[in-house]
PDB file of N, CA and C in Angstrom:
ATOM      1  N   UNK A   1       0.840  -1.164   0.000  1.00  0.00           N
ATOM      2  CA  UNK A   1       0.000   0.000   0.000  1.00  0.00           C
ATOM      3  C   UNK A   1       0.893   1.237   0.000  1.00  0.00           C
ATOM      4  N   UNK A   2       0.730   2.184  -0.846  1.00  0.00           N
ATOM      5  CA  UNK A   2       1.438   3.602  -0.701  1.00  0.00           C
ATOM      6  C   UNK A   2       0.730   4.303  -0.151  1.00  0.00           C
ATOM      7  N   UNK A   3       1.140   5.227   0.487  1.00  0.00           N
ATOM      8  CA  UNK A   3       0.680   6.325   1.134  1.00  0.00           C
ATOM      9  C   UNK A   3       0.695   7.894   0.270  1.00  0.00           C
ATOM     10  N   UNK A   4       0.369   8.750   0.259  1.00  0.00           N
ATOM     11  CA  UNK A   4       0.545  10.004  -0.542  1.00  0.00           C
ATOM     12  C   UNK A   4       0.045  11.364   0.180  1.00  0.00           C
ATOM     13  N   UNK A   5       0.878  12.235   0.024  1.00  0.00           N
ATOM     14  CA  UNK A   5       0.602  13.041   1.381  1.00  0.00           C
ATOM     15  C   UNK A   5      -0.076  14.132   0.019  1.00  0.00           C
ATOM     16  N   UNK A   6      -0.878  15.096   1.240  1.00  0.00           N
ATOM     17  CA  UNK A   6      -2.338  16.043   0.279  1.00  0.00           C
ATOM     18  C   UNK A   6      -1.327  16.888   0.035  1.00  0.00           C
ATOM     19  N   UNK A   7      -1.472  17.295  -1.049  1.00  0.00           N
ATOM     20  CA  UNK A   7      -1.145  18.976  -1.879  1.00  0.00           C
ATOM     21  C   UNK A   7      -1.801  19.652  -1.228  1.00  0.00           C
ATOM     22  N   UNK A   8      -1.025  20.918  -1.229  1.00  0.00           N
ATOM     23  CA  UNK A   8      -1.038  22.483  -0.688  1.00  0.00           C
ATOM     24  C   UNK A   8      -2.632  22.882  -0.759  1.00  0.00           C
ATOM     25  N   UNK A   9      -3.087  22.858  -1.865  1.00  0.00           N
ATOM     26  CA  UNK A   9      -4.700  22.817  -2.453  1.00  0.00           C
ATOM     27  C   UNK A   9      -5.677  21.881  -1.349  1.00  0.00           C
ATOM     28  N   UNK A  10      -5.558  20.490  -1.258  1.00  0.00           N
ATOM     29  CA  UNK A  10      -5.978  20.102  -0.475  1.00  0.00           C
ATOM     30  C   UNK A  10      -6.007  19.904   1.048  1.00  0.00           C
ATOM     31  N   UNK A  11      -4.710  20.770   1.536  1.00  0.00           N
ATOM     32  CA  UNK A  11      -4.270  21.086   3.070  1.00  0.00           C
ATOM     33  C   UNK A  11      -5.197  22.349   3.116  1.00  0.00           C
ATOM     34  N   UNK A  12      -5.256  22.842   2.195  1.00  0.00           N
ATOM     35  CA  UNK A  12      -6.504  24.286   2.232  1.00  0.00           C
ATOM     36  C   UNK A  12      -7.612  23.779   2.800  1.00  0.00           C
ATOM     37  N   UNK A  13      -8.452  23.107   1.324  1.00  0.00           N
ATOM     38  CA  UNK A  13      -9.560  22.434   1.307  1.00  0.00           C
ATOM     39  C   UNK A  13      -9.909  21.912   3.157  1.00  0.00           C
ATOM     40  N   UNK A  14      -8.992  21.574   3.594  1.00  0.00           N
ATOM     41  CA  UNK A  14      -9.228  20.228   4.555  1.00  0.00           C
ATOM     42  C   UNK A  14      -9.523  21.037   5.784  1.00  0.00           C
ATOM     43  N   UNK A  15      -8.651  22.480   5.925  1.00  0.00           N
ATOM     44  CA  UNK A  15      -9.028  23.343   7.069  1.00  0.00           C
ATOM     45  C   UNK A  15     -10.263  24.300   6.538  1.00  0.00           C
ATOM     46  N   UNK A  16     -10.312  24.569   5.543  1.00  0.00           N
ATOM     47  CA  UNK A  16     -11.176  25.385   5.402  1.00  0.00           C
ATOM     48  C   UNK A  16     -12.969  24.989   5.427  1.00  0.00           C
ATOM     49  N   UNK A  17     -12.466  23.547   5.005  1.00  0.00           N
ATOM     50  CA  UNK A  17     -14.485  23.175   5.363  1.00  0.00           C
ATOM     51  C   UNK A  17     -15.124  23.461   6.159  1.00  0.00           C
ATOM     52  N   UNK A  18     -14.503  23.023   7.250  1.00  0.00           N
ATOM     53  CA  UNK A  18     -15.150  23.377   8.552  1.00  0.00           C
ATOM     54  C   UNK A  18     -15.887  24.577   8.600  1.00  0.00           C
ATOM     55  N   UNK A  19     -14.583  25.680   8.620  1.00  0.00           N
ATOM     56  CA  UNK A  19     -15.320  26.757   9.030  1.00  0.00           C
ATOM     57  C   UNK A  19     -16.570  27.156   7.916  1.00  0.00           C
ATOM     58  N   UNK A  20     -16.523  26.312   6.824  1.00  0.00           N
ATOM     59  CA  UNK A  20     -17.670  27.249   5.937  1.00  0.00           C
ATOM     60  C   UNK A  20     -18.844  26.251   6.534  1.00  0.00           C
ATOM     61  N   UNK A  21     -18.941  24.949   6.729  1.00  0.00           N
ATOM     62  CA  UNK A  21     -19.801  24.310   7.420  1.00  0.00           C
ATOM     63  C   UNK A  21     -20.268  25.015   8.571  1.00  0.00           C
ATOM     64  N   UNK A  22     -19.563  25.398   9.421  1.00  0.00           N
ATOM     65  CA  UNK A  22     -20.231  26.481  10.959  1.00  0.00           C
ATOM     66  C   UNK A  22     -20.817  27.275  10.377  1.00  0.00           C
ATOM     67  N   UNK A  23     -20.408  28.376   9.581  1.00  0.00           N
ATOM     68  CA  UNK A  23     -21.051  29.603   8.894  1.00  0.00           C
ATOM     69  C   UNK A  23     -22.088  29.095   8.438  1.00  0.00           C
ATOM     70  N   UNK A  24     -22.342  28.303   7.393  1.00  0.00           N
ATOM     71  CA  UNK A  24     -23.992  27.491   6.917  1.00  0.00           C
ATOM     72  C   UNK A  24     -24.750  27.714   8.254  1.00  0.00           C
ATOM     73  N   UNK A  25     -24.389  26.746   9.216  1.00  0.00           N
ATOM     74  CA  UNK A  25     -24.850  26.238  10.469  1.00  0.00           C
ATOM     75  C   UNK A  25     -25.509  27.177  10.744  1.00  0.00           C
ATOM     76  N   UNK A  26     -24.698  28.303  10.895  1.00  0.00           N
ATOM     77  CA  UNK A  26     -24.933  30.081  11.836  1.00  0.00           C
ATOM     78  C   UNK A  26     -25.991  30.728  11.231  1.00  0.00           C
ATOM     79  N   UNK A  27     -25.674  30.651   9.749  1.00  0.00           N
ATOM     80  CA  UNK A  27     -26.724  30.960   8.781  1.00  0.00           C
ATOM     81  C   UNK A  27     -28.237  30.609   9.088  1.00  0.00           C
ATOM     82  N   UNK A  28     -28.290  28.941   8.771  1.00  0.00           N
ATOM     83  CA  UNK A  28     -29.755  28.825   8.745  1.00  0.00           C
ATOM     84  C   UNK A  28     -29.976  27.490   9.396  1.00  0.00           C
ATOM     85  N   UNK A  29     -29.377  27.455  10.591  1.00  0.00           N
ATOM     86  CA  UNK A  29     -30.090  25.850  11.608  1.00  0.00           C
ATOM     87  C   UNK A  29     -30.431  25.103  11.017  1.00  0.00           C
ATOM     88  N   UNK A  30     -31.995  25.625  10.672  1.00  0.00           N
ATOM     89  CA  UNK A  30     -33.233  24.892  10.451  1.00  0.00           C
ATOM     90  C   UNK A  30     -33.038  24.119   9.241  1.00  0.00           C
ATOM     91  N   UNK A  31     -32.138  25.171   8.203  1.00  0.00           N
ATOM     92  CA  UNK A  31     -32.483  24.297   6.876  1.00  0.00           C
ATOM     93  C   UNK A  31     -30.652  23.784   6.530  1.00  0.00           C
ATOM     94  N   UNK A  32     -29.870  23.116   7.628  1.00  0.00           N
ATOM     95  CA  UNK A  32     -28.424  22.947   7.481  1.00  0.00           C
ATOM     96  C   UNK A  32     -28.490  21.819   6.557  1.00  0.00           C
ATOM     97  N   UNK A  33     -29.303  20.465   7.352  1.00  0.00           N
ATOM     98  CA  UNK A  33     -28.846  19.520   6.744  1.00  0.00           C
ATOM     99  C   UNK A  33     -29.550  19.368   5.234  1.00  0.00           C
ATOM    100  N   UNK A  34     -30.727  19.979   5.220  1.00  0.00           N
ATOM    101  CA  UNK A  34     -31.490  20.073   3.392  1.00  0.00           C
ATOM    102  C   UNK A  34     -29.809  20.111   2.872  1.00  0.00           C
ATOM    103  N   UNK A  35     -28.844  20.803   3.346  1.00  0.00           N
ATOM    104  CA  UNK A  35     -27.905  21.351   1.812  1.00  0.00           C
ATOM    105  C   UNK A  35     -27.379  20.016   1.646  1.00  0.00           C
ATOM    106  N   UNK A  36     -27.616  19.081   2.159  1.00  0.00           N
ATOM    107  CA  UNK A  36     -26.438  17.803   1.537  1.00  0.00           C
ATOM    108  C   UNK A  36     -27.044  16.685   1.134  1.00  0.00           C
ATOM    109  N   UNK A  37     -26.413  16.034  -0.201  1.00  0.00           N
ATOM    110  CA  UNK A  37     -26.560  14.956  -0.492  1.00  0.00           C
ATOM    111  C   UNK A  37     -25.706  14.126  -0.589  1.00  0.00           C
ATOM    112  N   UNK A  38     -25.756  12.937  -0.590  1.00  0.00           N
ATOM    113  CA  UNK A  38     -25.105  11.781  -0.031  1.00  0.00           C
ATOM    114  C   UNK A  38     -24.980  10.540  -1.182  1.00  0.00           C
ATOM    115  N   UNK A  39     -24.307  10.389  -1.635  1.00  0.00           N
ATOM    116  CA  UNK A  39     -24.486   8.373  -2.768  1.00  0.00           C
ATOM    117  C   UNK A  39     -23.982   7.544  -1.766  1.00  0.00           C
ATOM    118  N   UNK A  40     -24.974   6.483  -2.285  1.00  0.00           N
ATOM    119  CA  UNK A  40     -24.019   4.988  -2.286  1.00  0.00           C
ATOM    120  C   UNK A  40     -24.125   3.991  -3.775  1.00  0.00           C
ATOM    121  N   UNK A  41     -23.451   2.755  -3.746  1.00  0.00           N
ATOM    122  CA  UNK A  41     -23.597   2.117  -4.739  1.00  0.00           C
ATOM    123  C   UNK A  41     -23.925   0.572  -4.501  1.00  0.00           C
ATOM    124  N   UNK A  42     -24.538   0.478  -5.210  1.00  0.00           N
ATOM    125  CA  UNK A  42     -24.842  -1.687  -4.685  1.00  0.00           C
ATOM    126  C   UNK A  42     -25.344  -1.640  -5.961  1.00  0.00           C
ATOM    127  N   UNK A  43     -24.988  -3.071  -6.272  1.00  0.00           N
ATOM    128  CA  UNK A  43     -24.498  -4.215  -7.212  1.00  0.00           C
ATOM    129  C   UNK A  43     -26.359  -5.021  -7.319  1.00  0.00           C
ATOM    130  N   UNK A  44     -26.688  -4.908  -9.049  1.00  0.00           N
ATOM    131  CA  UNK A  44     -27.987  -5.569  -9.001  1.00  0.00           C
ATOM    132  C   UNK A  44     -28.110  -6.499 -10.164  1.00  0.00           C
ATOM    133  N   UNK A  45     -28.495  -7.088  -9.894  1.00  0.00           N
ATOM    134  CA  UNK A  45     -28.591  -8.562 -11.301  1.00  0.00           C
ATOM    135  C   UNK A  45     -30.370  -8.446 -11.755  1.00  0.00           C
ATOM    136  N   UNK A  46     -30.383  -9.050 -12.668  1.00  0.00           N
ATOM    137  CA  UNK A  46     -31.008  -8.813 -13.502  1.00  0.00           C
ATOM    138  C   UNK A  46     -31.534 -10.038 -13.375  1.00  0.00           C
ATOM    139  N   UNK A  47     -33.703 -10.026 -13.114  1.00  0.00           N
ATOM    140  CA  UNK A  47     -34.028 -11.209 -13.113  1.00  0.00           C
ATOM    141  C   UNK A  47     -35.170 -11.542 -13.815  1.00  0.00           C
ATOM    142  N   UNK A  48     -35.727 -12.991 -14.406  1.00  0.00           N
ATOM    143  CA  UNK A  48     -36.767 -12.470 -14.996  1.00  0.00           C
ATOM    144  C   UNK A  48     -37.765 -11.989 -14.153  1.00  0.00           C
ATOM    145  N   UNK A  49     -38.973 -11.253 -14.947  1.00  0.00           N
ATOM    146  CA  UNK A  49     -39.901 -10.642 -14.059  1.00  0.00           C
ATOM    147  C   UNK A  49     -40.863 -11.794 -13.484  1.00  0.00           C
ATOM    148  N   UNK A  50     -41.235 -12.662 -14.323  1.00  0.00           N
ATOM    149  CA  UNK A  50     -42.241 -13.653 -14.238  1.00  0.00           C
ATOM    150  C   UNK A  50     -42.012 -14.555 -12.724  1.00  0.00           C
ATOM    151  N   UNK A  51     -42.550 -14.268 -11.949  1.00  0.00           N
ATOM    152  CA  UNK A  51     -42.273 -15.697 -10.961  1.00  0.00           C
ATOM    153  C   UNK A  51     -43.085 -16.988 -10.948  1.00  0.00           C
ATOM    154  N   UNK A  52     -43.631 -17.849 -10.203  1.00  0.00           N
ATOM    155  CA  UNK A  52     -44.654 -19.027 -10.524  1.00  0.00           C
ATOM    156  C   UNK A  52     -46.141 -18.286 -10.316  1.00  0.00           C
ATOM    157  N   UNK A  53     -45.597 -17.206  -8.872  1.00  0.00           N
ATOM    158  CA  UNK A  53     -47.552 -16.735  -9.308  1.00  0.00           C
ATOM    159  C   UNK A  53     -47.496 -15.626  -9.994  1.00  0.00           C
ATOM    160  N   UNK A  54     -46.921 -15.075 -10.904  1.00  0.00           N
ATOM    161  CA  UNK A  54     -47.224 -14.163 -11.775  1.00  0.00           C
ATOM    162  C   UNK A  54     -47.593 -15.011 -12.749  1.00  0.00           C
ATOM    163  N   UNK A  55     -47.253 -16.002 -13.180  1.00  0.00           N
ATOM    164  CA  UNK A  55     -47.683 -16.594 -14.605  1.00  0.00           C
ATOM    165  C   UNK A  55     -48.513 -17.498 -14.020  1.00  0.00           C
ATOM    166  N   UNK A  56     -49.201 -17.950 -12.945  1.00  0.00           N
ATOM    167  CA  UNK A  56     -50.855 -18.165 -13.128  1.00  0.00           C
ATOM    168  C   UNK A  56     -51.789 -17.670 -13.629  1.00  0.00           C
ATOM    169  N   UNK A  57     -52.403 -17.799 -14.113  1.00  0.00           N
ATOM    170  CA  UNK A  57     -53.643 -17.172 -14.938  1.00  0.00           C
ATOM    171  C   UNK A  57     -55.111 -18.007 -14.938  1.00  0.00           C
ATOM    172  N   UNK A  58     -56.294 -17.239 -15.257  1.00  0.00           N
ATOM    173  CA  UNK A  58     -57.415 -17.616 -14.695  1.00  0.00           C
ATOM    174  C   UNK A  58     -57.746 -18.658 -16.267  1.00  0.00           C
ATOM    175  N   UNK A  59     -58.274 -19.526 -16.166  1.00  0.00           N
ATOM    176  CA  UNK A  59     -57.931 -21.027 -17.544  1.00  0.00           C
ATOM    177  C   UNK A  59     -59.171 -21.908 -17.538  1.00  0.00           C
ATOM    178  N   UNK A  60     -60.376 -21.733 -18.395  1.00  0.00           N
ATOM    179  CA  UNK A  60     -61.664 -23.050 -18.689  1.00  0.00           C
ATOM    180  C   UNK A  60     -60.628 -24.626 -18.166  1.00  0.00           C
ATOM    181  N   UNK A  61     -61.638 -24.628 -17.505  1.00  0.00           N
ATOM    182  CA  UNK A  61     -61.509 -26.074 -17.023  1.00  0.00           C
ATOM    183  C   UNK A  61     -61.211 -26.979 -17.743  1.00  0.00           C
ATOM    184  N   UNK A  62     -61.077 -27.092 -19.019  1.00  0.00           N
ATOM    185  CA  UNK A  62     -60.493 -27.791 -20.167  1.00  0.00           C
ATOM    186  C   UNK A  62     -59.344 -27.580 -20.413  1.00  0.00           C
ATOM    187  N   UNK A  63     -58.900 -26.546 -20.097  1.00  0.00           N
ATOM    188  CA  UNK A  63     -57.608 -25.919 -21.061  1.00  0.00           C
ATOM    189  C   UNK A  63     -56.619 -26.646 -19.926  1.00  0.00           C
ATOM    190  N   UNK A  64     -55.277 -26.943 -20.683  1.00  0.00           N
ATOM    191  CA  UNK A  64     -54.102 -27.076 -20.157  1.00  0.00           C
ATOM    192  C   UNK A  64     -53.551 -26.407 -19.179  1.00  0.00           C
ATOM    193  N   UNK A  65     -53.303 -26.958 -18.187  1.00  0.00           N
ATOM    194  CA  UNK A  65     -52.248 -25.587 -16.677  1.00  0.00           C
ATOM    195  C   UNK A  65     -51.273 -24.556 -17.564  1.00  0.00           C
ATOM    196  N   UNK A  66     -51.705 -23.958 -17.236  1.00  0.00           N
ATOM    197  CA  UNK A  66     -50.181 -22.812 -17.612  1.00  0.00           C
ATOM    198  C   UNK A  66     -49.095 -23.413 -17.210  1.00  0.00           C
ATOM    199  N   UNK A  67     -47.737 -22.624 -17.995  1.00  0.00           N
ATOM    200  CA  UNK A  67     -46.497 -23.291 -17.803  1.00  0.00           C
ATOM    201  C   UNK A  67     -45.926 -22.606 -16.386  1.00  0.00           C
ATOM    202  N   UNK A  68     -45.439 -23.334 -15.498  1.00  0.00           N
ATOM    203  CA  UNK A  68     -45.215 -22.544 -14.668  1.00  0.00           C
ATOM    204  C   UNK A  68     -43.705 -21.650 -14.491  1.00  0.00           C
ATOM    205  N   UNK A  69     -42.973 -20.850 -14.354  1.00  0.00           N
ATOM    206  CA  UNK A  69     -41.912 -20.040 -14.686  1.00  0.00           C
ATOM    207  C   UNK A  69     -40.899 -20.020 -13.362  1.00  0.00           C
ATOM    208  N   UNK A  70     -39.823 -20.017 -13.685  1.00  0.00           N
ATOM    209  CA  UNK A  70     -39.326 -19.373 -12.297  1.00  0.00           C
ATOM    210  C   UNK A  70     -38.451 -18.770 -12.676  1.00  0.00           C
ATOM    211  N   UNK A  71     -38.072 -17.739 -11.205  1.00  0.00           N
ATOM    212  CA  UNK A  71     -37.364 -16.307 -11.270  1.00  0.00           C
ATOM    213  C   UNK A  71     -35.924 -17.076 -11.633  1.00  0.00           C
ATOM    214  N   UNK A  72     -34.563 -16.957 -12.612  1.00  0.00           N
ATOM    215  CA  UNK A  72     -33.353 -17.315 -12.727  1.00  0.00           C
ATOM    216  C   UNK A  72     -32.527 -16.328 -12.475  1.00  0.00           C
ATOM    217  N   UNK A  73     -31.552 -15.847 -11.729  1.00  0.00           N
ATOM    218  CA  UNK A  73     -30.510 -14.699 -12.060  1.00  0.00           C
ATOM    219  C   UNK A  73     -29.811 -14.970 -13.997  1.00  0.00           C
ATOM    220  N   UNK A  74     -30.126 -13.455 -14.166  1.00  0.00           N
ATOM    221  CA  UNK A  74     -29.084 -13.499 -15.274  1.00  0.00           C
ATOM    222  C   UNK A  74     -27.327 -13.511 -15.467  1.00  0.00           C
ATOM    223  N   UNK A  75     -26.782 -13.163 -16.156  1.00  0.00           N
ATOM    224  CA  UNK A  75     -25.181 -13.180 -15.902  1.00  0.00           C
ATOM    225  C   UNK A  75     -25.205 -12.100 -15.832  1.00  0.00           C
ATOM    226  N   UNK A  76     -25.811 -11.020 -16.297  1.00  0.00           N
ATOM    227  CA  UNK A  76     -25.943  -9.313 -16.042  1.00  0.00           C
ATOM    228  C   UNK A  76     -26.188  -8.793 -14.708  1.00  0.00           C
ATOM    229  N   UNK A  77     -24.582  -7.855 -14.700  1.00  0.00           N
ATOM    230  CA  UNK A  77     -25.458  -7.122 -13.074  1.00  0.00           C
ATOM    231  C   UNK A  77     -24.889  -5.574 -13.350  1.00  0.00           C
ATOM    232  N   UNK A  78     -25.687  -4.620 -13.025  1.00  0.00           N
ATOM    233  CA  UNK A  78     -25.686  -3.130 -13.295  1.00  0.00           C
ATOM    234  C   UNK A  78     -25.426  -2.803 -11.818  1.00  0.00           C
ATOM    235  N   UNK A  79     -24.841  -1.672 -11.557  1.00  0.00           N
ATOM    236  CA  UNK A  79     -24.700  -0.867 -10.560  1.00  0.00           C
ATOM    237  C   UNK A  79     -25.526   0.294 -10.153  1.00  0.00           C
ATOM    238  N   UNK A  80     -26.276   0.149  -9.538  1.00  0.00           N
ATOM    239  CA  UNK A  80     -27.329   1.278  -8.801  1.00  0.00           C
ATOM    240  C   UNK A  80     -26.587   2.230  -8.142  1.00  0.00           C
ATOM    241  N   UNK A  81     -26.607   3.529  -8.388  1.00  0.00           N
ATOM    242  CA  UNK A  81     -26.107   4.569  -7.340  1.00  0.00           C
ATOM    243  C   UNK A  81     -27.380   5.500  -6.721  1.00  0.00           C
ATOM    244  N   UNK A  82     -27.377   5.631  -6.216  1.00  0.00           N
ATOM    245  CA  UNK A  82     -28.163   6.331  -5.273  1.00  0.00           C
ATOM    246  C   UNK A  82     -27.682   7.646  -4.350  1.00  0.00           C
ATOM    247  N   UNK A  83     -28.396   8.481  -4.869  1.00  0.00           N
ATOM    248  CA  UNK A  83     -28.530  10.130  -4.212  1.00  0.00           C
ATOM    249  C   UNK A  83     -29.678  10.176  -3.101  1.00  0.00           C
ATOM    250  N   UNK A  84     -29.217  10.650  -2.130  1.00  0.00           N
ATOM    251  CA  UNK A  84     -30.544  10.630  -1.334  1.00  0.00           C
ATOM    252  C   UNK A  84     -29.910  11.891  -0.048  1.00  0.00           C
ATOM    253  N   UNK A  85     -30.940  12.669   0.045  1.00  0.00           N
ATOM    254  CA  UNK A  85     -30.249  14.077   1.086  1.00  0.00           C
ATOM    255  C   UNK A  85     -31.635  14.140   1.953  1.00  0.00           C
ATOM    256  N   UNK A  86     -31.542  14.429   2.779  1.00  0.00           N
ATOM    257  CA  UNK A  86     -32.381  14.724   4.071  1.00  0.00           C
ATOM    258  C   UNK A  86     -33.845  14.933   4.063  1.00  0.00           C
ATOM    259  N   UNK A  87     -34.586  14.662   2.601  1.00  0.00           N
ATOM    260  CA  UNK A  87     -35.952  14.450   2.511  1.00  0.00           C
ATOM    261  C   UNK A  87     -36.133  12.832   1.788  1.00  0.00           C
ATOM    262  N   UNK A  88     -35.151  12.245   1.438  1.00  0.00           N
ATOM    263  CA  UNK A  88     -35.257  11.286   1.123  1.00  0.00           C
ATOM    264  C   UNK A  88     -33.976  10.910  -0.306  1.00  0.00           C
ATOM    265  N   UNK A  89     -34.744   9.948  -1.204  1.00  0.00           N
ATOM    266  CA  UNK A  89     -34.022   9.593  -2.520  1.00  0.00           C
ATOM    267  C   UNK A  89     -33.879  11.185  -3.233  1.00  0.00           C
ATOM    268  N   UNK A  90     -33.081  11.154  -3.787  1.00  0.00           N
ATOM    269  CA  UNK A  90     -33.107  11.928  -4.911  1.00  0.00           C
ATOM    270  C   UNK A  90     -33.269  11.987  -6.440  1.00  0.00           C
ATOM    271  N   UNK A  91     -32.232  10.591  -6.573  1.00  0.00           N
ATOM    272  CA  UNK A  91     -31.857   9.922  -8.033  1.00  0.00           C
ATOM    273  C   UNK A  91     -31.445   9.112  -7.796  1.00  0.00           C
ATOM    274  N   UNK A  92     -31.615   8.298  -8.480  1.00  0.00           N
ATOM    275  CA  UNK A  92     -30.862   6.390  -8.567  1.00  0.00           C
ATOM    276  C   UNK A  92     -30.736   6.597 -10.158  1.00  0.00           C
ATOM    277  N   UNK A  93     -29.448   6.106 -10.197  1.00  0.00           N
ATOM    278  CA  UNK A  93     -28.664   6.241 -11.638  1.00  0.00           C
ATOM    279  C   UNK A  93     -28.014   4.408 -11.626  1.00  0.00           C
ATOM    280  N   UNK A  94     -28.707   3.863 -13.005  1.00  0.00           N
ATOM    281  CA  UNK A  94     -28.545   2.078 -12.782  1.00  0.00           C
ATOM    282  C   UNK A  94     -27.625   2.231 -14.294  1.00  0.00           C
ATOM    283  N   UNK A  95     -26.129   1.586 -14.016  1.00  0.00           N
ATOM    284  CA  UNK A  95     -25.154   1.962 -15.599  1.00  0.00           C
ATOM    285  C   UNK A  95     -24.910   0.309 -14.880  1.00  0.00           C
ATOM    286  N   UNK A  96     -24.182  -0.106 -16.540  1.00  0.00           N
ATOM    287  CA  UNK A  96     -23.252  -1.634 -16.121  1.00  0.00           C
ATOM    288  C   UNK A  96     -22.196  -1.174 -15.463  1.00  0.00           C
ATOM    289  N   UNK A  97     -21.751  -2.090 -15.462  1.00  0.00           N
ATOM    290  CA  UNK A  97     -20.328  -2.400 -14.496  1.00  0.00           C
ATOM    291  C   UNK A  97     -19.827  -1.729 -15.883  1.00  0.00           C
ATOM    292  N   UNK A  98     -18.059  -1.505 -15.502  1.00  0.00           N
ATOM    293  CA  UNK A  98     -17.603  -0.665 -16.098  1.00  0.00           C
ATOM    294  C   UNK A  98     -17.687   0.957 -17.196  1.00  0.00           C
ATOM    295  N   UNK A  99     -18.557   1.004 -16.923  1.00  0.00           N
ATOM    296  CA  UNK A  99     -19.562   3.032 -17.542  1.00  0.00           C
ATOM    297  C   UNK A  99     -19.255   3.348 -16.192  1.00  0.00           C
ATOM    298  N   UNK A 100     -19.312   4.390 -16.781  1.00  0.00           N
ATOM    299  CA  UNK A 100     -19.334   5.388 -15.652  1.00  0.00           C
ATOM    300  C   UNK A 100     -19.873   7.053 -15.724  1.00  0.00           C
ATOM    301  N   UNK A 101     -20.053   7.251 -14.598  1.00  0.00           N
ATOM    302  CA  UNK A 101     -21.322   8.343 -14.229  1.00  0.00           C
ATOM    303  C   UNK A 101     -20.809   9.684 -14.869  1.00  0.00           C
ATOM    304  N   UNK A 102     -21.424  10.899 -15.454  1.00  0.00           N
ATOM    305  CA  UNK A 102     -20.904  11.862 -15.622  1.00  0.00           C
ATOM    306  C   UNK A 102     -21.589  13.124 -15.341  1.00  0.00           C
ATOM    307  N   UNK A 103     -21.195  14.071 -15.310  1.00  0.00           N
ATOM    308  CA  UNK A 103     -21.940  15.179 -14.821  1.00  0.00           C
ATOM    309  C   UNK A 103     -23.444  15.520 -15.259  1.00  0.00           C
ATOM    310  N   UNK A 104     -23.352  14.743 -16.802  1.00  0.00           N
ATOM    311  CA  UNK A 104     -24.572  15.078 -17.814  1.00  0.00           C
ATOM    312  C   UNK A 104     -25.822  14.230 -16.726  1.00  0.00           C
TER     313      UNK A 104
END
């Protein structure tokens, strides 16, 4: 593991948050935490939709049983990211594995 010590820029950055975080604070209490949003990411596979009681169906007493289905994982799995700030979700952004997110 290497280690890497912060640039001048980011020794700024690192003291200076704070104090603009208090100032927010000082500013407006009530509405501090509204200003932030937050991601995470988790890993989702892809399944069919159909399970055994979705593909029941109502069938004349003559007719053949329906086929019955079951849920399989696919080999596909997309990455969910998720925005969510102090009233709840914001955005969930679902790309494959390897894409990646951009400002657009």
């Amino acid at each position: 593991m290497t280690c890497r010590t912060l640039s001048d820029v980011q020794k700024a950055d690192y003291t200076e948050t704070p104090a603009i975080l208090v100032s927010w604070f000082n500013e407006n209490p009530e509405n501090f935490i509204s200003r932030f949003v937050t991601v995470d990411e988790t890993w989702l596979h892809h399944f069919d939709p159909k399970s055994k009681v979705q593909s029941m169906a109502r069938k004349h007493v003559t007719s053949p049983p329906p086929r019955k289905f079951h849920v399989v994982m696919s080999a596909r799995k997309v990455v969910a990211t998720v925005f969510w700030g102090s009233e709840g979700i914001v955005r969930i952004v679902c790309h494959e594995h390897g894409s990646t997110i951009t400002g657009t």
